[in-house]
PDB file of N, CA and C in Angstrom:
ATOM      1  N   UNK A   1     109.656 159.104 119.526  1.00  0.00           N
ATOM      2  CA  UNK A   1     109.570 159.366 118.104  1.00  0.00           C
ATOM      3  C   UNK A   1     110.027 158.120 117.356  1.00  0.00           C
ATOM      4  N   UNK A   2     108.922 157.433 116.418  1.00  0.00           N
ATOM      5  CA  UNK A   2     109.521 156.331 115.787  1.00  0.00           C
ATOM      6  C   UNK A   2     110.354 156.757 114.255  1.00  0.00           C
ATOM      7  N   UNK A   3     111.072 155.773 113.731  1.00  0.00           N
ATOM      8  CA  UNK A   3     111.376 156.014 112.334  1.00  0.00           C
ATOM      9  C   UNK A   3     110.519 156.410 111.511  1.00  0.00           C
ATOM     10  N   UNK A   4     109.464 156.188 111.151  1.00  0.00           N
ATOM     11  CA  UNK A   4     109.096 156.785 110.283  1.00  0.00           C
ATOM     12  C   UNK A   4     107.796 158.521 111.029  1.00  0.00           C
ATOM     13  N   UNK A   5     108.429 158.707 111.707  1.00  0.00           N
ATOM     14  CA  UNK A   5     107.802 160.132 112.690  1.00  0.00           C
ATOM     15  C   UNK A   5     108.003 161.128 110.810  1.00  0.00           C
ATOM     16  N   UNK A   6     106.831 161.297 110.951  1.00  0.00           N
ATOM     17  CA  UNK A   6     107.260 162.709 109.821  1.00  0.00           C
ATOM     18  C   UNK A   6     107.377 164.209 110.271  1.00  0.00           C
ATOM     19  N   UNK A   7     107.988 164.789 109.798  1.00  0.00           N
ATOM     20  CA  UNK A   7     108.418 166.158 109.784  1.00  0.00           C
ATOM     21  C   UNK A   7     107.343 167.134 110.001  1.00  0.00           C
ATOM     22  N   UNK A   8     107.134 168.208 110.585  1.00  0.00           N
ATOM     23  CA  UNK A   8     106.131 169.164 111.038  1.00  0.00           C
ATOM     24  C   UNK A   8     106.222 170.000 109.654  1.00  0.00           C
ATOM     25  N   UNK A   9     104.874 169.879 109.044  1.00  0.00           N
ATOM     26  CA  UNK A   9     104.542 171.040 108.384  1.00  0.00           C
ATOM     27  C   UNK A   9     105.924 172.399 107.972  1.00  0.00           C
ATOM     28  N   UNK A  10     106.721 173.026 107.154  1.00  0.00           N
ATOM     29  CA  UNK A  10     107.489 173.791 107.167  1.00  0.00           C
ATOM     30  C   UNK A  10     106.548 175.467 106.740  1.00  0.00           C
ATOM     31  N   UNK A  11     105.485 175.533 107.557  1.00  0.00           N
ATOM     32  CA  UNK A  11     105.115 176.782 107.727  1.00  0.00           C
ATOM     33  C   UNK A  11     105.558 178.164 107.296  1.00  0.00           C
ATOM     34  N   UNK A  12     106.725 178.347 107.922  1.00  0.00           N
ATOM     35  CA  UNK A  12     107.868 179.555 107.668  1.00  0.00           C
ATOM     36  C   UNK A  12     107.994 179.689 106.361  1.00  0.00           C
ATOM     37  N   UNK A  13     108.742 178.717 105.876  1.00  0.00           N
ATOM     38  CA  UNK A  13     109.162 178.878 104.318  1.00  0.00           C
ATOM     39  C   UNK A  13     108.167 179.118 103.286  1.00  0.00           C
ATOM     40  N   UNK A  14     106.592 178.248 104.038  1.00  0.00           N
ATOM     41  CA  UNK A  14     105.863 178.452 102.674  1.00  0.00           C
ATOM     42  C   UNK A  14     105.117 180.004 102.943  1.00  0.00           C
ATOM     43  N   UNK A  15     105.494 180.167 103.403  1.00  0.00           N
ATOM     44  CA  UNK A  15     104.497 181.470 103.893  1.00  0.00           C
ATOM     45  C   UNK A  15     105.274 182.679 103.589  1.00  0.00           C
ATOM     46  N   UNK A  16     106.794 182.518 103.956  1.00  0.00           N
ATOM     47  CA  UNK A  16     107.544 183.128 102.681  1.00  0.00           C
ATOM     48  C   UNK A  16     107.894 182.985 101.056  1.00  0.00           C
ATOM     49  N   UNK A  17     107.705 181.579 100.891  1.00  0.00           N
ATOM     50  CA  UNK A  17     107.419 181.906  99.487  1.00  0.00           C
ATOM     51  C   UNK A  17     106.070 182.143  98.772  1.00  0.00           C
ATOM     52  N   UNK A  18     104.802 181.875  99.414  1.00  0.00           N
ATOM     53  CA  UNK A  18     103.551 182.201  99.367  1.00  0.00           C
ATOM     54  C   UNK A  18     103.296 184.247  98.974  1.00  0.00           C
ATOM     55  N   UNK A  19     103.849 184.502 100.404  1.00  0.00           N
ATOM     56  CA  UNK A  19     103.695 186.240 100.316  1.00  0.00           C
ATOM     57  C   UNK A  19     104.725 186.549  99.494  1.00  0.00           C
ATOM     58  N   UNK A  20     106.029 185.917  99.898  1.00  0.00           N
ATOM     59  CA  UNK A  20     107.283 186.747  98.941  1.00  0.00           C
ATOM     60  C   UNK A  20     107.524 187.025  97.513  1.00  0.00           C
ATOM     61  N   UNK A  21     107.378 185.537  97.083  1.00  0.00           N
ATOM     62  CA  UNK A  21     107.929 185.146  95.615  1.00  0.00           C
ATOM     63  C   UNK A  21     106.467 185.040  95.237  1.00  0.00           C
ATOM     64  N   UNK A  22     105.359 184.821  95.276  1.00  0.00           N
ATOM     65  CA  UNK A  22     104.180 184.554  95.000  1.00  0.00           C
ATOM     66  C   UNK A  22     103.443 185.966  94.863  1.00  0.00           C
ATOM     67  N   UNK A  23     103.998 186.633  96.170  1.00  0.00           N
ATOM     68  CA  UNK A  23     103.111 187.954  95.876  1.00  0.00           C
ATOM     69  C   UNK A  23     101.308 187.564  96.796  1.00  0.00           C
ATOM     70  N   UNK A  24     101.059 186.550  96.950  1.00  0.00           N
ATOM     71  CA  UNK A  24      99.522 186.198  97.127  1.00  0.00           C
ATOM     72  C   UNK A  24      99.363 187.148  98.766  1.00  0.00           C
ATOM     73  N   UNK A  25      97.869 187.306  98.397  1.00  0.00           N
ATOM     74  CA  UNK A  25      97.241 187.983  99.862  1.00  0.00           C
ATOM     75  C   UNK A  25      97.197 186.985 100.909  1.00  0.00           C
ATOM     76  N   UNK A  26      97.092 187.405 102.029  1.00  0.00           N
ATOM     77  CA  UNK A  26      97.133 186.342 103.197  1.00  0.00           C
ATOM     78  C   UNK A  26      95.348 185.389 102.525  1.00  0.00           C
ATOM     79  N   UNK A  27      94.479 185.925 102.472  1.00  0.00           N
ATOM     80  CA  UNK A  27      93.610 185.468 102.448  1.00  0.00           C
ATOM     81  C   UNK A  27      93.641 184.243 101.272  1.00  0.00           C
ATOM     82  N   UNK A  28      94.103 184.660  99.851  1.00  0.00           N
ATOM     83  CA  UNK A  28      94.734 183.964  98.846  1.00  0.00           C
ATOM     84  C   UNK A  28      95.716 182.820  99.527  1.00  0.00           C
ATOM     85  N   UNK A  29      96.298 183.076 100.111  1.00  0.00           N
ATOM     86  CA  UNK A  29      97.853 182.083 100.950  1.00  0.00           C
ATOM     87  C   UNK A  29      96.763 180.914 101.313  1.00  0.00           C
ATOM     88  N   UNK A  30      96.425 181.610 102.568  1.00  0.00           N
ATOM     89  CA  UNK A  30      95.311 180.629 103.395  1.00  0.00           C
ATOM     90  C   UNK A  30      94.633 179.219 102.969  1.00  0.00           C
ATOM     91  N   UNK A  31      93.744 180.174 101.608  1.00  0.00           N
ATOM     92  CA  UNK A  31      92.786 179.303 101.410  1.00  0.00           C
ATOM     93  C   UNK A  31      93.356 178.082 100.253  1.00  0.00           C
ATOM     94  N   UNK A  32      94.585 178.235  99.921  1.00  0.00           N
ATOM     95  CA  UNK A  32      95.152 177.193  99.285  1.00  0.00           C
ATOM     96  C   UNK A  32      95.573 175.797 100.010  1.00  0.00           C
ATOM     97  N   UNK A  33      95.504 174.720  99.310  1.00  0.00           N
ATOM     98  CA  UNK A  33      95.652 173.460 100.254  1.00  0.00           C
ATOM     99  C   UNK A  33      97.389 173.214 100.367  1.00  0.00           C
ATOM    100  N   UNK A  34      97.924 172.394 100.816  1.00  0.00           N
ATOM    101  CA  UNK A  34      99.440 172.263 100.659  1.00  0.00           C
ATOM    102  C   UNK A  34     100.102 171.901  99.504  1.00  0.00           C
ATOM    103  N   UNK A  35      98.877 170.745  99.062  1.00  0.00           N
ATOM    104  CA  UNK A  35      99.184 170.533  97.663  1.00  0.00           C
ATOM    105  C   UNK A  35      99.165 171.620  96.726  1.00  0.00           C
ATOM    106  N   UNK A  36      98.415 172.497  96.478  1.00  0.00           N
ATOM    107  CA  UNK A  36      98.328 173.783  95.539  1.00  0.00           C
ATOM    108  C   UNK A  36      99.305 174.207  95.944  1.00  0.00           C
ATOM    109  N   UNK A  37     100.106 174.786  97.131  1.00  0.00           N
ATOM    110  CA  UNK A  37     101.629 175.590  96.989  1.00  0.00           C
ATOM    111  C   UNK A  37     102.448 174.648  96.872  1.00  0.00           C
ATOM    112  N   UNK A  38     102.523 173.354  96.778  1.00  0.00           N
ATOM    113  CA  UNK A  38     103.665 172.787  96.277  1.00  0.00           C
ATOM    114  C   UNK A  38     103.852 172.616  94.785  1.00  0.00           C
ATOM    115  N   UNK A  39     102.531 172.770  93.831  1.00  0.00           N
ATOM    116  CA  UNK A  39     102.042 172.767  92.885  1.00  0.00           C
ATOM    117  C   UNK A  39     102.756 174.486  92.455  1.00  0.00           C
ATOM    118  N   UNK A  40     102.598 175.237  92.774  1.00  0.00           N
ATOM    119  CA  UNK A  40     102.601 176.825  92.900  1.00  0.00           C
ATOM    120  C   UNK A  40     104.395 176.814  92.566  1.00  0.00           C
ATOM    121  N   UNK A  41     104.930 176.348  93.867  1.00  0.00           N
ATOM    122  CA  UNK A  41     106.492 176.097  94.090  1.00  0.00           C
ATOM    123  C   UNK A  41     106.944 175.739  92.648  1.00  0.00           C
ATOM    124  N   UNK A  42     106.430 173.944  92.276  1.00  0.00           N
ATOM    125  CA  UNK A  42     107.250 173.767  90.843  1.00  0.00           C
ATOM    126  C   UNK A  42     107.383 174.542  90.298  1.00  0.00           C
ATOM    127  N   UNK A  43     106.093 175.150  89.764  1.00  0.00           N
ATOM    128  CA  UNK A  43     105.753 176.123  88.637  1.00  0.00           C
ATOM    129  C   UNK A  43     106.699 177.099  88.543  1.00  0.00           C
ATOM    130  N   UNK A  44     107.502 177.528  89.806  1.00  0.00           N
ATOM    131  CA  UNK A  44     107.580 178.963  89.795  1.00  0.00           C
ATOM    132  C   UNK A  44     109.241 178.223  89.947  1.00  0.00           C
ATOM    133  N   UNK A  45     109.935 177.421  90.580  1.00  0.00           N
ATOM    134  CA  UNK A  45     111.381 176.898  91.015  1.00  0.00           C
ATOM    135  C   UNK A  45     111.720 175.671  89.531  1.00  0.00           C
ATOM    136  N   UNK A  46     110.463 174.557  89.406  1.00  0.00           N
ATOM    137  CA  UNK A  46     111.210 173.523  88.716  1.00  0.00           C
ATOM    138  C   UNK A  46     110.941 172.365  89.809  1.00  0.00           C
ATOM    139  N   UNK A  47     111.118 171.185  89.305  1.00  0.00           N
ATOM    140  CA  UNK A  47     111.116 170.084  90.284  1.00  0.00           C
ATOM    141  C   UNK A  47     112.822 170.024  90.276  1.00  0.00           C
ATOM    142  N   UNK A  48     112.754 169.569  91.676  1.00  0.00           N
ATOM    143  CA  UNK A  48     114.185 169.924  92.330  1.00  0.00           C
ATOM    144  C   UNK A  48     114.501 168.244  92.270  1.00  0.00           C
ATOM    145  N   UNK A  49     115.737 167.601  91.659  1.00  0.00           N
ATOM    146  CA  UNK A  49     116.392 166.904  91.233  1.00  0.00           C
ATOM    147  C   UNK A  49     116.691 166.080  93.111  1.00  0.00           C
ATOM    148  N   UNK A  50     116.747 164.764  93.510  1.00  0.00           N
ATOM    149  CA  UNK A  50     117.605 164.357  94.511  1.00  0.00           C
ATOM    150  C   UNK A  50     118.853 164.531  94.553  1.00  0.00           C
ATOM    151  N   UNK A  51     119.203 165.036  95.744  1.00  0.00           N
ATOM    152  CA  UNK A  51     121.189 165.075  95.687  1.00  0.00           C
ATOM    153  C   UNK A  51     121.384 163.674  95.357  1.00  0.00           C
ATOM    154  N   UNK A  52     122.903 163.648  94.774  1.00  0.00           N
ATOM    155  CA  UNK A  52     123.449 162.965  94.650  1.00  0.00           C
ATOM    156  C   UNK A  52     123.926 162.028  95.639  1.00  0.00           C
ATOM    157  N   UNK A  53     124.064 160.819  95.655  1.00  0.00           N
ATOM    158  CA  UNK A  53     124.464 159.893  96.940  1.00  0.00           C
ATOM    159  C   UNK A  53     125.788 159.098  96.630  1.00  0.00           C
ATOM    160  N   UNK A  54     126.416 158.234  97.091  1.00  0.00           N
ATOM    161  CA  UNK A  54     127.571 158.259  97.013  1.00  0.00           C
ATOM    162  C   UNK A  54     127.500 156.914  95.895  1.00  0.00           C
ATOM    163  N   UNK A  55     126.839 156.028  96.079  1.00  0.00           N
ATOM    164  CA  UNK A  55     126.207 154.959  94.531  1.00  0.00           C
ATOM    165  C   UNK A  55     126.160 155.883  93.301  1.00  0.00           C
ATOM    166  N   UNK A  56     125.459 156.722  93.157  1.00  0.00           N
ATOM    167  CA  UNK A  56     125.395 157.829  92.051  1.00  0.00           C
ATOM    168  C   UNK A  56     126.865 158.246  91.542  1.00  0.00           C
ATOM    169  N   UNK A  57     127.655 159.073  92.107  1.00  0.00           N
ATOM    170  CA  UNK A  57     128.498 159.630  92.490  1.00  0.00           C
ATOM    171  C   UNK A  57     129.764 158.053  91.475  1.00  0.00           C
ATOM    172  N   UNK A  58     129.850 157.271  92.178  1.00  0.00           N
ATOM    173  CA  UNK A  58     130.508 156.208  91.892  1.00  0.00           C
ATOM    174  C   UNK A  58     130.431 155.380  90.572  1.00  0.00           C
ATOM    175  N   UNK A  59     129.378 155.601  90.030  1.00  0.00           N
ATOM    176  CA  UNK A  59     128.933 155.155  89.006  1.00  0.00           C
ATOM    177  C   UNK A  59     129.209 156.305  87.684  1.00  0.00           C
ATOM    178  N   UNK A  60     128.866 157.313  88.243  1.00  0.00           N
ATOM    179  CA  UNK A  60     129.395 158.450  87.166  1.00  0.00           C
ATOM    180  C   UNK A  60     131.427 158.313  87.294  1.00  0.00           C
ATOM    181  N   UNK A  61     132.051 158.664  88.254  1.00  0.00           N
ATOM    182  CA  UNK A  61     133.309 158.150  87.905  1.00  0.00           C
ATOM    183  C   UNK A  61     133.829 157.122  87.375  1.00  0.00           C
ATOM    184  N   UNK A  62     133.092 155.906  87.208  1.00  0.00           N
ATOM    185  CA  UNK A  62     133.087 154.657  86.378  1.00  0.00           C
ATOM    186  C   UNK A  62     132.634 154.881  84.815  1.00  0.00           C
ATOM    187  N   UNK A  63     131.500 155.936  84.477  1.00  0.00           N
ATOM    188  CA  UNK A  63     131.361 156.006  83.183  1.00  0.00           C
ATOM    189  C   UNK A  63     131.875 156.780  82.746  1.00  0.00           C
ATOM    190  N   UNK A  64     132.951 158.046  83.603  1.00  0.00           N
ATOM    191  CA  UNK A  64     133.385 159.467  82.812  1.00  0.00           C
ATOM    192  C   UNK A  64     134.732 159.849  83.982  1.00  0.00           C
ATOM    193  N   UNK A  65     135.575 158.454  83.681  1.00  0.00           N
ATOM    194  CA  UNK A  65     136.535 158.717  84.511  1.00  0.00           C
ATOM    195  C   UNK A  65     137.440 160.062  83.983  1.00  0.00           C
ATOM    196  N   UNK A  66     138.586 160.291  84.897  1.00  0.00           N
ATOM    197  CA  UNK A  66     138.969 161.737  84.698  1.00  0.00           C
ATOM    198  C   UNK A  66     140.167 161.943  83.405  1.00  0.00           C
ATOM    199  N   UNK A  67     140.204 160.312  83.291  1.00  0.00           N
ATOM    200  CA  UNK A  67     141.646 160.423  81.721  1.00  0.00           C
ATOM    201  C   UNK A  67     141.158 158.973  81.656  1.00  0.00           C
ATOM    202  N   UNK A  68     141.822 159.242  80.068  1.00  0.00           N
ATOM    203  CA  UNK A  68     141.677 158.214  79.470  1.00  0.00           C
ATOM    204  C   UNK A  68     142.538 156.863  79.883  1.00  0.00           C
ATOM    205  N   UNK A  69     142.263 155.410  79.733  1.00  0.00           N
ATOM    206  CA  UNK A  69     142.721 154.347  80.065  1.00  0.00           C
ATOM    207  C   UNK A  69     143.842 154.642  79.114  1.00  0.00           C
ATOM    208  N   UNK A  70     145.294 154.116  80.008  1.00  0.00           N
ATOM    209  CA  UNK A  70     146.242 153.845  79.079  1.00  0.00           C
ATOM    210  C   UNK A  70     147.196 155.836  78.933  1.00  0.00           C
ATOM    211  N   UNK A  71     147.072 156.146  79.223  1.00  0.00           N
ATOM    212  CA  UNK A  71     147.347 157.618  78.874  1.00  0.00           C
ATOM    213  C   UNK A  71     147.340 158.582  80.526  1.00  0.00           C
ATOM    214  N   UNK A  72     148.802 158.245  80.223  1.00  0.00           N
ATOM    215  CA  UNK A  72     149.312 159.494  81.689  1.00  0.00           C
ATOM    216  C   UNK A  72     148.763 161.014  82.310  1.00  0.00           C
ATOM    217  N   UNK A  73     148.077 161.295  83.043  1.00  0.00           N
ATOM    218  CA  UNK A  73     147.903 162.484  83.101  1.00  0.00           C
ATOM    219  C   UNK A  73     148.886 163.508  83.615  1.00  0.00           C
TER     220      UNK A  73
END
């Protein structure tokens, strides 16, 4: 498996959120491409934000430290 090996299809999940949260018939499920239920997903969840990484993270404690400069907590 090299670095850039991609990930297998996540089947399970879409097929639960396809029938579950979607409600769609298997036949409806099916004939949609991957792109249309990821399309389907936003619509229905939102585009999901990247976690935070530790650069991120570091940079927000630099702009919104926890007390003010100069002033004891």
């Amino acid at each position: 498996m090299t670095a850039f090996a991609s990930k297998p299809f996540p089947w399970a999940e879409a097929m639960r959120f396809g029938f579950g949260v979607l409600r769609l018939a298997p036949r409806e499920f099916w004939a949609m491409t991957p792109r249309e239920l990821a399309q389907a997903i936003v619509a229905v969840r939102g585009v999901v934000a990247a976690p935070l990484d530790r650069a991120g993270l570091d940079e927000l404690l630099r702009r919104f430290p926890d007390h003010d400069a100069g002033v004891t907590p």
